[in-house]
C-alpha atoms as a PDB file:
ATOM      1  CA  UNK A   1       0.000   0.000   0.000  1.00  0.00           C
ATOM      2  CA  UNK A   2       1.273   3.409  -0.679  1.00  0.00           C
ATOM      3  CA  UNK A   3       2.046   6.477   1.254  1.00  0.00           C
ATOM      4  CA  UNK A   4       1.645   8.594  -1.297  1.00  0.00           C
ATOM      5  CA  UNK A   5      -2.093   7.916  -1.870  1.00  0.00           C
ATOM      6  CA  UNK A   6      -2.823   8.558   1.550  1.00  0.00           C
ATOM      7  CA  UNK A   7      -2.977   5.344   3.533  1.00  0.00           C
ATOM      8  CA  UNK A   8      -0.850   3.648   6.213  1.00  0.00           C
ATOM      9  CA  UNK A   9       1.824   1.577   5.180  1.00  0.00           C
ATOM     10  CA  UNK A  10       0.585  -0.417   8.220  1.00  0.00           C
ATOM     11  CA  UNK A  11      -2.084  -0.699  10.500  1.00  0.00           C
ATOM     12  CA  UNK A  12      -1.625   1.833  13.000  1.00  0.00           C
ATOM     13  CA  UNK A  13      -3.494  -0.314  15.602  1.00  0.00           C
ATOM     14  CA  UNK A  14      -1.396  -3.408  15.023  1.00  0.00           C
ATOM     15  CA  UNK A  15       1.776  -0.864  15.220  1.00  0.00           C
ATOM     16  CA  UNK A  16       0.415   0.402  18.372  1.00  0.00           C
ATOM     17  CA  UNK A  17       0.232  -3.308  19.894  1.00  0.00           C
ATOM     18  CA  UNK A  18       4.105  -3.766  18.988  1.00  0.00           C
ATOM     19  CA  UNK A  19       5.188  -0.837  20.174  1.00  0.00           C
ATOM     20  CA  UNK A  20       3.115  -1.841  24.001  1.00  0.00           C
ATOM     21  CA  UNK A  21       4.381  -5.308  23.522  1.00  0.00           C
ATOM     22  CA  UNK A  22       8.247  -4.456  22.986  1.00  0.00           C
ATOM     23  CA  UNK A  23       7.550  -1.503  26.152  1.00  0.00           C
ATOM     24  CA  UNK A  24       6.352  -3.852  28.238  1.00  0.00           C
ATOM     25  CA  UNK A  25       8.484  -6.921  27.376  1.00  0.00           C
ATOM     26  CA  UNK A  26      12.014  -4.269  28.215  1.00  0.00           C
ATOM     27  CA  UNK A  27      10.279  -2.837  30.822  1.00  0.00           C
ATOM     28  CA  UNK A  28      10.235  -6.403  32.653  1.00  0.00           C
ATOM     29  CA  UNK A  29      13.565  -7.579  31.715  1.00  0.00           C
ATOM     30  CA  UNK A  30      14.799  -5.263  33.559  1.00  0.00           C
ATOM     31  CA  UNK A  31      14.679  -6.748  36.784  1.00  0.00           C
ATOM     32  CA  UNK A  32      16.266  -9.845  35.681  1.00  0.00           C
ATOM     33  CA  UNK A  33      19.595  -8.113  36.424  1.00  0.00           C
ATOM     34  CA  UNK A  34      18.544  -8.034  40.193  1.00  0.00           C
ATOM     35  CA  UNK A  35      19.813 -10.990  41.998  1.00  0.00           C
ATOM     36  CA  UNK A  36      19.127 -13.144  44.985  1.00  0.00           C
ATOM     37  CA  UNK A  37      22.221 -13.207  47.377  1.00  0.00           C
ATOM     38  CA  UNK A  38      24.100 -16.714  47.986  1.00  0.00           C
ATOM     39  CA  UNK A  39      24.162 -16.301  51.920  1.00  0.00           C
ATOM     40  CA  UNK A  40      26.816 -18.373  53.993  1.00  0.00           C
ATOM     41  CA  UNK A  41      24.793 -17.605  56.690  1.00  0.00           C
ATOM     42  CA  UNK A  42      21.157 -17.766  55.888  1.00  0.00           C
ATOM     43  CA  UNK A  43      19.863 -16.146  58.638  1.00  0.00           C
ATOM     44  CA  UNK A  44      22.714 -13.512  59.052  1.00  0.00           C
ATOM     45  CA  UNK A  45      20.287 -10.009  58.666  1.00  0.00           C
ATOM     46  CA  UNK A  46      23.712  -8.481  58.385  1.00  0.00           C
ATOM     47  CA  UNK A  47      25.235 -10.578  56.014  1.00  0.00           C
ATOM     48  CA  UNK A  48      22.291 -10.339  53.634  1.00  0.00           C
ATOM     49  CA  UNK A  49      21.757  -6.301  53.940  1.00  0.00           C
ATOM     50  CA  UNK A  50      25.698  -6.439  53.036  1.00  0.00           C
ATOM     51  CA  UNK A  51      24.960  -8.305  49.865  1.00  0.00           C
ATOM     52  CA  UNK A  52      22.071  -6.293  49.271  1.00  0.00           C
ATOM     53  CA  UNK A  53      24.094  -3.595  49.811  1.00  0.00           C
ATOM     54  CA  UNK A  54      26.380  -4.427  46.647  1.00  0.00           C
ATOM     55  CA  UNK A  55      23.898  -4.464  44.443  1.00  0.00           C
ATOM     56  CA  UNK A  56      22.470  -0.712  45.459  1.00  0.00           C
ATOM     57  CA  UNK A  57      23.995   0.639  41.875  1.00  0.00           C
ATOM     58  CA  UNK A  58      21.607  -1.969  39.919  1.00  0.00           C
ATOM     59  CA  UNK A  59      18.653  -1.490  41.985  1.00  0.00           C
ATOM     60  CA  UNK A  60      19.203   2.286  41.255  1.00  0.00           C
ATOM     61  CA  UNK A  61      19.991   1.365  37.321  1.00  0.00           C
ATOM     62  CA  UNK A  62      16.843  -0.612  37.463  1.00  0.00           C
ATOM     63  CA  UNK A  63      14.353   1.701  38.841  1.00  0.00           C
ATOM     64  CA  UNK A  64      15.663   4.989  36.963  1.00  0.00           C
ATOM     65  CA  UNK A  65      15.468   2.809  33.595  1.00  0.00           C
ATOM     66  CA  UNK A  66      11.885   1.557  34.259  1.00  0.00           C
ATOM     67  CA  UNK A  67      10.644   5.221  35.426  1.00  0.00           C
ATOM     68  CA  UNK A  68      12.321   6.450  31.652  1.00  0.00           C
ATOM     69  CA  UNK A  69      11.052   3.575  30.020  1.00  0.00           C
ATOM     70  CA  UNK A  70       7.820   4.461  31.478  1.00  0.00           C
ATOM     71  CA  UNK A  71       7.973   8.333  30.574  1.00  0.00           C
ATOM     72  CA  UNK A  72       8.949   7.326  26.773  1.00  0.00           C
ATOM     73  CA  UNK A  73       5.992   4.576  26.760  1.00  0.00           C
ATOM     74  CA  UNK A  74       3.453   7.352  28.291  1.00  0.00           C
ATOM     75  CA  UNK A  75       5.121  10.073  24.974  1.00  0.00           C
ATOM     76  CA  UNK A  76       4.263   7.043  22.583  1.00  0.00           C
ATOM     77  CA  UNK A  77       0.344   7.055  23.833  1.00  0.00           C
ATOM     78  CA  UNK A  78       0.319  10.533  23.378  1.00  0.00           C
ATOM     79  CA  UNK A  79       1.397  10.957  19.843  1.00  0.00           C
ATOM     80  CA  UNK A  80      -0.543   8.128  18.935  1.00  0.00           C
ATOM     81  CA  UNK A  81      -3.766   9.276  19.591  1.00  0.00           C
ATOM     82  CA  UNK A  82      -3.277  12.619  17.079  1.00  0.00           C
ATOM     83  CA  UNK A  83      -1.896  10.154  14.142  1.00  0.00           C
ATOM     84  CA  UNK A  84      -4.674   8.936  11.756  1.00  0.00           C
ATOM     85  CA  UNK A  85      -1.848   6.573   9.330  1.00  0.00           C
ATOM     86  CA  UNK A  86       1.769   5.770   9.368  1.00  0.00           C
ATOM     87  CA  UNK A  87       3.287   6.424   6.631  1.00  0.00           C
ATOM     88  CA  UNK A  88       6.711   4.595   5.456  1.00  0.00           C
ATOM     89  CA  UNK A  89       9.298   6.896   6.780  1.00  0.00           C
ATOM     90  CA  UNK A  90       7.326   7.143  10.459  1.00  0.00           C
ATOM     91  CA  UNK A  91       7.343   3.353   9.896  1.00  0.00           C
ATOM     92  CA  UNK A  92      10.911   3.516   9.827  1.00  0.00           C
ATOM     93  CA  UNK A  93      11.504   5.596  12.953  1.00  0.00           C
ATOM     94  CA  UNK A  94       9.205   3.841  14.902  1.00  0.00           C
ATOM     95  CA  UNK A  95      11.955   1.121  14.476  1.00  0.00           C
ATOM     96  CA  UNK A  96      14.982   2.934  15.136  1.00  0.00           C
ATOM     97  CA  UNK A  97      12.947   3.606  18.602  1.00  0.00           C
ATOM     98  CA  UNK A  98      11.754   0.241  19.323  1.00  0.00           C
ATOM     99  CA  UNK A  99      15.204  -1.055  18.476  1.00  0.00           C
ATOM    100  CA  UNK A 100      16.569   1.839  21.055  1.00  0.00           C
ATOM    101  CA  UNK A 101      13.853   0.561  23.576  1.00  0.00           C
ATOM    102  CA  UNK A 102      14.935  -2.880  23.527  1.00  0.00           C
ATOM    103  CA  UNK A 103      18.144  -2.681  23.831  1.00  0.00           C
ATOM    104  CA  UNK A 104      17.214  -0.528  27.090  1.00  0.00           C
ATOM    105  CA  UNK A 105      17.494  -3.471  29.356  1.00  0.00           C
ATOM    106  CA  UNK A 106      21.427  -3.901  27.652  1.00  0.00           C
ATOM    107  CA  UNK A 107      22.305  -0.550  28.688  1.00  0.00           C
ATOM    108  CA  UNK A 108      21.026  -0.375  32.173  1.00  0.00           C
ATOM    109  CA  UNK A 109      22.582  -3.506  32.977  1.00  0.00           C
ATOM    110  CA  UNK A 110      26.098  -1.890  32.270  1.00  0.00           C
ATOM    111  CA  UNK A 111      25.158   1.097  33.955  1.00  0.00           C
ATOM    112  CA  UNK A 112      24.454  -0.797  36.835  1.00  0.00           C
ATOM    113  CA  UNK A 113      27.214  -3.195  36.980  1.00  0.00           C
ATOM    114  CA  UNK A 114      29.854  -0.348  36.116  1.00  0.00           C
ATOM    115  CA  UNK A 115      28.002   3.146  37.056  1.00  0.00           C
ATOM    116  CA  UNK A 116      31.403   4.761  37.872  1.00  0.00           C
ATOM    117  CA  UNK A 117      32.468   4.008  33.819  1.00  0.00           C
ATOM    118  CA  UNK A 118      32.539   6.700  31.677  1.00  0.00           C
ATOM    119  CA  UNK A 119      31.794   3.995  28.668  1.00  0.00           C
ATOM    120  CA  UNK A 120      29.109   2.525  30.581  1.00  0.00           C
ATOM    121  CA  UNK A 121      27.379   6.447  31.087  1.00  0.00           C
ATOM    122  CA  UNK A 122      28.208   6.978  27.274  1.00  0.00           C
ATOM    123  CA  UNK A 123      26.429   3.746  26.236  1.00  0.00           C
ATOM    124  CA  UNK A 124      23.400   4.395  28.045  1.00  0.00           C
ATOM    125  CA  UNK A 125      23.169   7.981  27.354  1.00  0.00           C
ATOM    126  CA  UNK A 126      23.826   7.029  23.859  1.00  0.00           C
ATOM    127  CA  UNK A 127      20.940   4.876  24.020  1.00  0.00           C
ATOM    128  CA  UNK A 128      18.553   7.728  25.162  1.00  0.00           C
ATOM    129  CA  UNK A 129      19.934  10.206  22.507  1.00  0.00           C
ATOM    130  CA  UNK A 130      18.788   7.678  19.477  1.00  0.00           C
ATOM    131  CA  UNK A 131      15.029   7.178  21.118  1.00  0.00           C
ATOM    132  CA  UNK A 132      14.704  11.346  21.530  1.00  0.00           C
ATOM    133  CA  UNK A 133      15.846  12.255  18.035  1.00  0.00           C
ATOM    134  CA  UNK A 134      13.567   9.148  16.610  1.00  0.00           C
ATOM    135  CA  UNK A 135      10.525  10.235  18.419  1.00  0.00           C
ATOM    136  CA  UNK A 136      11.162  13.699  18.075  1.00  0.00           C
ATOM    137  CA  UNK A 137      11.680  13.308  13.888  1.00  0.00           C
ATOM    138  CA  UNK A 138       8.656  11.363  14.083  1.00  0.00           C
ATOM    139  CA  UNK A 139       6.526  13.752  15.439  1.00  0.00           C
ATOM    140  CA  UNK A 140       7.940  16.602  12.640  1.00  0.00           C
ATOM    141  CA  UNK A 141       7.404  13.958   9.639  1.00  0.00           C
ATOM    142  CA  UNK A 142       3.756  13.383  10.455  1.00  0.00           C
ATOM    143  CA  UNK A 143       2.897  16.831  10.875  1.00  0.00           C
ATOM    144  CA  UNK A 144       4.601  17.300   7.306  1.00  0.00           C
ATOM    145  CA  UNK A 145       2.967  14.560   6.065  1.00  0.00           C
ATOM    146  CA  UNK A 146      -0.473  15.632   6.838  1.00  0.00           C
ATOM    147  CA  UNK A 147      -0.437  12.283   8.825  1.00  0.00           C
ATOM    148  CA  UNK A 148      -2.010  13.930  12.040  1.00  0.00           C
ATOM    149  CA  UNK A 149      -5.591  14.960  12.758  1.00  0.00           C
ATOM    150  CA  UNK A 150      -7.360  18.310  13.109  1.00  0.00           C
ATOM    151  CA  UNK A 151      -7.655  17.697  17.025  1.00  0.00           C
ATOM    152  CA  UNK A 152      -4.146  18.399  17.074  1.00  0.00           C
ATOM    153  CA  UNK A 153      -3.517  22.171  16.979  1.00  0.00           C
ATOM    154  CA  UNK A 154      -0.107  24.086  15.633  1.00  0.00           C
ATOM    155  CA  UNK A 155       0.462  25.427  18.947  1.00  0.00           C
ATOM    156  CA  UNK A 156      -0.061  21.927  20.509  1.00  0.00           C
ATOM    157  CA  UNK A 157       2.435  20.679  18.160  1.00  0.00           C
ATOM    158  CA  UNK A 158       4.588  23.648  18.398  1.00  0.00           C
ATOM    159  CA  UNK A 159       5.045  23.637  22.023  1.00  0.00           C
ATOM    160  CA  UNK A 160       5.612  19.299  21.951  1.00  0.00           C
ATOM    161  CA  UNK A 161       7.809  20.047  19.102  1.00  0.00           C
ATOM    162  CA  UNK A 162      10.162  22.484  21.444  1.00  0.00           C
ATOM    163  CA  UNK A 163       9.928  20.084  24.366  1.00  0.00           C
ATOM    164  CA  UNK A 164      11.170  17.257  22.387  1.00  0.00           C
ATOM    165  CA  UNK A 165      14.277  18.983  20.469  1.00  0.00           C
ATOM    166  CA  UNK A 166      14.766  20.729  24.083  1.00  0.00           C
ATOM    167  CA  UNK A 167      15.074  16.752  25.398  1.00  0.00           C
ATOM    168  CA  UNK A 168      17.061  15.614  22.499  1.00  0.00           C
ATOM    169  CA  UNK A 169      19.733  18.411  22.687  1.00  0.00           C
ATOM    170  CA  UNK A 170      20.574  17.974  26.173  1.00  0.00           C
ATOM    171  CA  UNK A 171      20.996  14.053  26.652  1.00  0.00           C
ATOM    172  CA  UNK A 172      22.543  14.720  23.192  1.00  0.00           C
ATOM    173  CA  UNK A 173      25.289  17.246  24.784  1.00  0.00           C
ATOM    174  CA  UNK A 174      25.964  14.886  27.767  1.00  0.00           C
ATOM    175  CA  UNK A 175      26.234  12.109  25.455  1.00  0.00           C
ATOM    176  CA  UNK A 176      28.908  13.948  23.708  1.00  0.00           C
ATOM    177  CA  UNK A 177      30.692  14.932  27.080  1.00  0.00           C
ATOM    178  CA  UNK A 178      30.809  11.416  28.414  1.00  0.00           C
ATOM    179  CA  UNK A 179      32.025   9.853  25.177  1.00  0.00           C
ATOM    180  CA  UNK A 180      34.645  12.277  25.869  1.00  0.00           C
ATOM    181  CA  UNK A 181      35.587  11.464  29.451  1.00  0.00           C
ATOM    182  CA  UNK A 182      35.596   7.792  28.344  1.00  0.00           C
ATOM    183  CA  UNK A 183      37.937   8.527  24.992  1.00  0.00           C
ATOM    184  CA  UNK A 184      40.421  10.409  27.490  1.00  0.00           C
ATOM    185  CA  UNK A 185      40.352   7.577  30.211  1.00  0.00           C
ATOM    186  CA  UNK A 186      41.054   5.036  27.645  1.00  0.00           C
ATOM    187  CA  UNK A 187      44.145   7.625  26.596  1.00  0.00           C
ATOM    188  CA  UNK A 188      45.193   8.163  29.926  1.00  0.00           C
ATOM    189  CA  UNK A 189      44.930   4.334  30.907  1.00  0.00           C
ATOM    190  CA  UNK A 190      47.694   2.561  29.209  1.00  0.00           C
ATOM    191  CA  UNK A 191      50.467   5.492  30.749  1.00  0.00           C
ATOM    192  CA  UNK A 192      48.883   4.881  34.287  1.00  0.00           C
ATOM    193  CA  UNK A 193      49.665   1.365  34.062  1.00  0.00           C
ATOM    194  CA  UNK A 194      52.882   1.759  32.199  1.00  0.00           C
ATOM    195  CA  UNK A 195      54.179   3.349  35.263  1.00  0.00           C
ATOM    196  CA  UNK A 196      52.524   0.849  37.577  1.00  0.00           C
ATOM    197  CA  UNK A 197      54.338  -1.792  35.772  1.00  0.00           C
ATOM    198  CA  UNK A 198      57.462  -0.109  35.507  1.00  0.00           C
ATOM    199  CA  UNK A 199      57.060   0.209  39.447  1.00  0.00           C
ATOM    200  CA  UNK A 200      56.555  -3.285  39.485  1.00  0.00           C
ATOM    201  CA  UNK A 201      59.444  -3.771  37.852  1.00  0.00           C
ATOM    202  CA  UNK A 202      61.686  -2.003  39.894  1.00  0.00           C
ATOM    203  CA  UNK A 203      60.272  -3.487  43.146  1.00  0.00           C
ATOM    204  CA  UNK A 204      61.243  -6.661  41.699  1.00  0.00           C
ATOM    205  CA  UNK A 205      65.008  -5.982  41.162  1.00  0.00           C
ATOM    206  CA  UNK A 206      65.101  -4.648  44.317  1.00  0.00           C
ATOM    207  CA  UNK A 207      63.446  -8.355  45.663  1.00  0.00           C
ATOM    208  CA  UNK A 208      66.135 -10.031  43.482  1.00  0.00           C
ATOM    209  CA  UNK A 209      69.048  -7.469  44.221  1.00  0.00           C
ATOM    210  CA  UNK A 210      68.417  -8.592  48.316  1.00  0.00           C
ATOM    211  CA  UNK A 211      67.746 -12.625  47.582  1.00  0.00           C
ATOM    212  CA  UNK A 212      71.859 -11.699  45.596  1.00  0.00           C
ATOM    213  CA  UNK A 213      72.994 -10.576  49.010  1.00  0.00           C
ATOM    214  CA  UNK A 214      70.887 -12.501  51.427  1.00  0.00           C
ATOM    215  CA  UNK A 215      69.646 -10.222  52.437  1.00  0.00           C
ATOM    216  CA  UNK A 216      66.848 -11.263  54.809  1.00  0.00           C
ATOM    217  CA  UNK A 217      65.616  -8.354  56.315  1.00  0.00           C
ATOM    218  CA  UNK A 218      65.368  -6.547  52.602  1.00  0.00           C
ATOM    219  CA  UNK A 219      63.763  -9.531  51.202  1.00  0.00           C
ATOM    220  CA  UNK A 220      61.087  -9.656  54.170  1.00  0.00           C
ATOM    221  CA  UNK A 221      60.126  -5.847  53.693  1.00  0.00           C
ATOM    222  CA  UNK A 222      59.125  -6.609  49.927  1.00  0.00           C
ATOM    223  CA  UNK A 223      55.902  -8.705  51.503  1.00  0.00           C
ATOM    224  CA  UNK A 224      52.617  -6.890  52.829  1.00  0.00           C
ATOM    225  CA  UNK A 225      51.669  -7.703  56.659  1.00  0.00           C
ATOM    226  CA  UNK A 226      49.250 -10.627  55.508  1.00  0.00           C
ATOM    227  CA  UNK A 227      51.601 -11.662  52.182  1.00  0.00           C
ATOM    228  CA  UNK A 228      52.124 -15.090  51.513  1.00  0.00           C
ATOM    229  CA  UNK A 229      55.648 -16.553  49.910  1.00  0.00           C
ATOM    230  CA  UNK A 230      54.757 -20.708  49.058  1.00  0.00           C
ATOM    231  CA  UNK A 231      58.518 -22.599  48.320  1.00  0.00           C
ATOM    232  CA  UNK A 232      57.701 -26.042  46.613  1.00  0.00           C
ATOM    233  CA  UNK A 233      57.168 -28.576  48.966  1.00  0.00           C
ATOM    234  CA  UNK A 234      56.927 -26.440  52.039  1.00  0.00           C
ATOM    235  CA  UNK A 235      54.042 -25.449  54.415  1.00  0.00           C
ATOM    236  CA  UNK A 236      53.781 -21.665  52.968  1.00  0.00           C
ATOM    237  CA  UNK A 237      54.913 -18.325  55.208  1.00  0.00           C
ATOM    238  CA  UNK A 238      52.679 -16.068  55.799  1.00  0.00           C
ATOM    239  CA  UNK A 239      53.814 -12.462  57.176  1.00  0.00           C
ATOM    240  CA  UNK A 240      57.189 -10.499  56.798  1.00  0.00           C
ATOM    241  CA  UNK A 241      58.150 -12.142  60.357  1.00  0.00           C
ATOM    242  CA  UNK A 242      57.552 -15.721  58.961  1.00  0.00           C
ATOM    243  CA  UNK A 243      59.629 -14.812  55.816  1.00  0.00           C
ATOM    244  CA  UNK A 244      62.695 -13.065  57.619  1.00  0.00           C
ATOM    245  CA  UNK A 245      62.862 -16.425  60.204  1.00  0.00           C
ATOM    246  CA  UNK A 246      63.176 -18.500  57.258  1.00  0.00           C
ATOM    247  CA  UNK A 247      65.589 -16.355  54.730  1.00  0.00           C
ATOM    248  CA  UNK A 248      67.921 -15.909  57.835  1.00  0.00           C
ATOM    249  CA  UNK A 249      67.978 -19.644  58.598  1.00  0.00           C
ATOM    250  CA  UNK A 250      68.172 -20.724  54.750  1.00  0.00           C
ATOM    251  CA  UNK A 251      71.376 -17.543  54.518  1.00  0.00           C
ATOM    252  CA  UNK A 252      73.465 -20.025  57.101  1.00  0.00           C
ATOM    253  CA  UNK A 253      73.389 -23.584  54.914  1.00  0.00           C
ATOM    254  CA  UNK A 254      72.442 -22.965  51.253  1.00  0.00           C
ATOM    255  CA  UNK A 255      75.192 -22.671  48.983  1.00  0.00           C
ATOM    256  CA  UNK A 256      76.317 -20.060  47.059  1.00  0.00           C
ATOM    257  CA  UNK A 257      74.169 -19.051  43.574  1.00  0.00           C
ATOM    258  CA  UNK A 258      73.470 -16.755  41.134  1.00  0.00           C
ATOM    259  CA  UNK A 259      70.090 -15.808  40.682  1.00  0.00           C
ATOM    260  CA  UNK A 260      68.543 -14.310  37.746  1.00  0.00           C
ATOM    261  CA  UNK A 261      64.545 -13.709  37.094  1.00  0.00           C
ATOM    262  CA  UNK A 262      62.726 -12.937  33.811  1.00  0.00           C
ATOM    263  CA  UNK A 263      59.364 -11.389  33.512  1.00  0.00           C
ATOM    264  CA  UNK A 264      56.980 -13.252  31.156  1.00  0.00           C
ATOM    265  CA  UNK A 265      54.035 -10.773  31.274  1.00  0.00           C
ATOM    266  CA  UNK A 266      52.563  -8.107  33.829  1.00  0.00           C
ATOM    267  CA  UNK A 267      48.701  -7.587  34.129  1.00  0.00           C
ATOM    268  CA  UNK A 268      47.454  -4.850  36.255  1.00  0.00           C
ATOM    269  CA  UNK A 269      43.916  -5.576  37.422  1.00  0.00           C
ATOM    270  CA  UNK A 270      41.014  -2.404  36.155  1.00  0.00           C
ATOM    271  CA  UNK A 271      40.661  -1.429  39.627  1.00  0.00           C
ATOM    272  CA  UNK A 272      45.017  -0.129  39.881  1.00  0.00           C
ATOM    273  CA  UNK A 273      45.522  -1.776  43.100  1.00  0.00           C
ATOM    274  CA  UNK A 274      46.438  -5.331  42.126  1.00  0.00           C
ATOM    275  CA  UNK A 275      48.975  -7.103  39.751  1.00  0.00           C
ATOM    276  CA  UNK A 276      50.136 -10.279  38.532  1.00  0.00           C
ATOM    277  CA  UNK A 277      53.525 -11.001  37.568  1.00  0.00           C
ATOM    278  CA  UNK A 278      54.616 -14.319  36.207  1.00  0.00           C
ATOM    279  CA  UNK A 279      58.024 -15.557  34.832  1.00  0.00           C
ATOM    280  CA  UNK A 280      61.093 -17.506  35.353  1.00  0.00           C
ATOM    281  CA  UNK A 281      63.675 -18.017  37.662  1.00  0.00           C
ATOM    282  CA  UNK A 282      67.312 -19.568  37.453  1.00  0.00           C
ATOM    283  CA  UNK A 283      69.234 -20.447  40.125  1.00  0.00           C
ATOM    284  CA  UNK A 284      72.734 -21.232  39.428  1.00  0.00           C
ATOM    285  CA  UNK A 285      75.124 -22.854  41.843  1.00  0.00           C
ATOM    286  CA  UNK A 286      78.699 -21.786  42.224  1.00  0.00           C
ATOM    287  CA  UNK A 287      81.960 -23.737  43.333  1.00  0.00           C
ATOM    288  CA  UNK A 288      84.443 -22.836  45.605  1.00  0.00           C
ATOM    289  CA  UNK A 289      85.914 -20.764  43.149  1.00  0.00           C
ATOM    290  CA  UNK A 290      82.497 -18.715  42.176  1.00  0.00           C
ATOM    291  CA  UNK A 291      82.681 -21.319  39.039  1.00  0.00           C
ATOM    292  CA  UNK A 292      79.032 -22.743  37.855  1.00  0.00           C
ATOM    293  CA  UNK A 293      78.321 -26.204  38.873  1.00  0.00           C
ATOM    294  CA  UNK A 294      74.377 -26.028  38.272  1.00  0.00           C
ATOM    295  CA  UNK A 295      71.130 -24.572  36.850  1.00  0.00           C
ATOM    296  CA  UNK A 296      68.232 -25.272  38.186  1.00  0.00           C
ATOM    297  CA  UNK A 297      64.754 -23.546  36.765  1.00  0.00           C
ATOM    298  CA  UNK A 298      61.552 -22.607  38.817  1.00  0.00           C
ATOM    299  CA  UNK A 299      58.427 -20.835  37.194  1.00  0.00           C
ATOM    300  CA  UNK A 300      56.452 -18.184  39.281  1.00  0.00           C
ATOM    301  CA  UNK A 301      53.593 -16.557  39.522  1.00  0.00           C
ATOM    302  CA  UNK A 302      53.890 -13.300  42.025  1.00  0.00           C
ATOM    303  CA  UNK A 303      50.387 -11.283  43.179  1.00  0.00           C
ATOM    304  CA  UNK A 304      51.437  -7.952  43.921  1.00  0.00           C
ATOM    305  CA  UNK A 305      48.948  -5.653  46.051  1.00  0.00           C
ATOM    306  CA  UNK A 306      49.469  -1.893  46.604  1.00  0.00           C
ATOM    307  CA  UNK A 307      50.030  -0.587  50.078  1.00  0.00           C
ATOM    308  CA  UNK A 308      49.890   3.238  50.900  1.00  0.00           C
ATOM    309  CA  UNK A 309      50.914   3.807  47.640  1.00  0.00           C
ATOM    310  CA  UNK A 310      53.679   1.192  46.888  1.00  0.00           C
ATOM    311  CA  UNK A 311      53.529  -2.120  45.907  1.00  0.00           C
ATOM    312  CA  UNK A 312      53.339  -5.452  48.365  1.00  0.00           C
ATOM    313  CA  UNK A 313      54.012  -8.426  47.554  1.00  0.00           C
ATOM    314  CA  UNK A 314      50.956 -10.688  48.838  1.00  0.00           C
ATOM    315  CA  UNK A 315      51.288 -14.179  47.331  1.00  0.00           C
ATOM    316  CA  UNK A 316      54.200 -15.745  45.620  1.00  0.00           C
ATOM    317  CA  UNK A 317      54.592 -19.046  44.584  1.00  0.00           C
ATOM    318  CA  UNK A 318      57.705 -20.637  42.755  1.00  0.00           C
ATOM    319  CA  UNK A 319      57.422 -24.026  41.451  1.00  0.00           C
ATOM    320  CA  UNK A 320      60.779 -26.053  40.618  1.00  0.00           C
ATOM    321  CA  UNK A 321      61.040 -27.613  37.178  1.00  0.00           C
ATOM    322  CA  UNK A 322      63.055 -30.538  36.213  1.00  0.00           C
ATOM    323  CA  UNK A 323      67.174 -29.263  36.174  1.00  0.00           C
ATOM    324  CA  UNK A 324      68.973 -29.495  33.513  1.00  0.00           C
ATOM    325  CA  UNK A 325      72.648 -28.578  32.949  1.00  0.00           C
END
């Protein structure tokens, strides 16, 4: 059927249901993102307001995303009633905002699982900008088309007309300035961590510099109060205390050796307080005369944790693999 002749492309009742069925079908969804705590405890109140607790920036996501969801839904009634066809470009736009509305639920679970992430903001702000500019060119093609009825007067449509370019500009300007906080985070981000890792780095050859000299005490200091250091075979040591006992008695009977490390790969955990380091290690035995008499290879994996600003280390393990010579 054609536009032109002046009849819908579709029915604008059956359009109508589709646009309440996809509204109320993203409206629901959204809630699936809410979710019932595992308790250890199950009748801790505590532990369960804790958990609840957690998930305060969803519930938040959730309810501001069904009140908007709601708002747009209540717009779509309103416009509705002054339309008497829908012609194939409104057809068109109603899809660009149905396809906006459905992927609603998308959005708001991201801005609930990462609120404090300019992306996150961006995405779900970019969301809202497509809806207001589809609804709002909507309502301008069908008063051009001659597709609304005489009930609906110019400074009705006017003053809706103002209040929906009003809505679009602004989410469209915030759109713009998150998109730029997130483009300048993800700039910024790989010279934070480059001098995280290089920190890393240098707290390591400071760790191997004082396992060189046996040095006990230096070694000791490299561990956070509840760090962990696991040696293959052993019951681990847990604390700097634990780790100075046994570096001073291991100083007194293990031979002389060179020690050299190699860093596979560094990741730095999102959050910029935690690291992994993992790598190899060779320890190689000397004579009486400093000559080598052995290799021996270990892999490890070292969790570093920062501490007042510097980094800890709070597990490290070290595995021995077979020797060779």
């Amino acid at each position: 059927m054609s536009d032109e002749q002046g009849t819908s492309v579709i029915s604008k009742n059956r359009l109508e249901m589709l646009v309440d069925g996809i509204f109320a079908i993203a409206m629901t969804i959204l809630v699936l993102e809410l979710k019932v705590p595992e308790l250890e405890h199950g009748r801790s109140v505590h532990e369960l307001a804790r958990a609840l607790a957690q998930q305060l920036p969803t519930f938040g996501s959730y309810l501001l995303s069904f009140l908007v969801l709601g708002g747009f839904w209540y717009r779509q009634n309103h416009q509705f009633r002054f339309y008497l066809r829908i012609t194939g470009p409104m057809l068109v736009l109603y899809l660009v905002q149905l396809a906006a509305v459905a992927a609603f639920p998308f959005c708001a679970a991201l801005l609930g699982r990462y609120p404090r992430n300019g992306t996150s903001v961006a995405v779900y702000y970019g969301c809202l900008v497509v809806y207001l500019w589809a609804i709002t060119t909507t309502w301008i093609v069908a008063k051009r088309s001659g597709s609304t009825g005489p009930e609906l007067t110019e400074e009705q449509y006017r003053r809706s007309r103002r209040r929906s370019l009003r809505f679009a500009m602004v989410f469209t300007v915030l759109f713009a300035a998150f998109v730029g906080v997130a483009v300048t985070s993800r700039q910024a981000q790989p010279l934070a961590l480059s001098r995280d890792e290089q920190a890393i780095r240098n707290f390591a050859a400071t760790w191997q510099k004082a396992l060189l000299d046996r040095d006990a005490a230096g070694q000791a200091a490299m561990f956070a109060s509840d760090g962990v250091e696991y040696h293959d075979g052993q019951e681990p040591l847990v604390g700097p205390a634990a780790v100075l006992a046994w570096e001073q008695n291991a100083a007194s009977h293990h031979p002389k050796a060179k020690i050299t490390t190699t860093t596979d790969r560094i990741v730095i955990a999102s959050s910029g307080d935690l690291a992994v380091q993992s790598g190899e290690g060779r320890i190689t035995g000397l004579g009486a005369n400093g000559e080598d008499t052995s290799v021996r290879r270990q892999r490890f994996v070292t969790v570093w944790r920062k501490v007042d600003g510097n980094w800890k280390v709070a597990h490290d393990i070290a595995v021995n693999i077979t020797p060779y010579n």
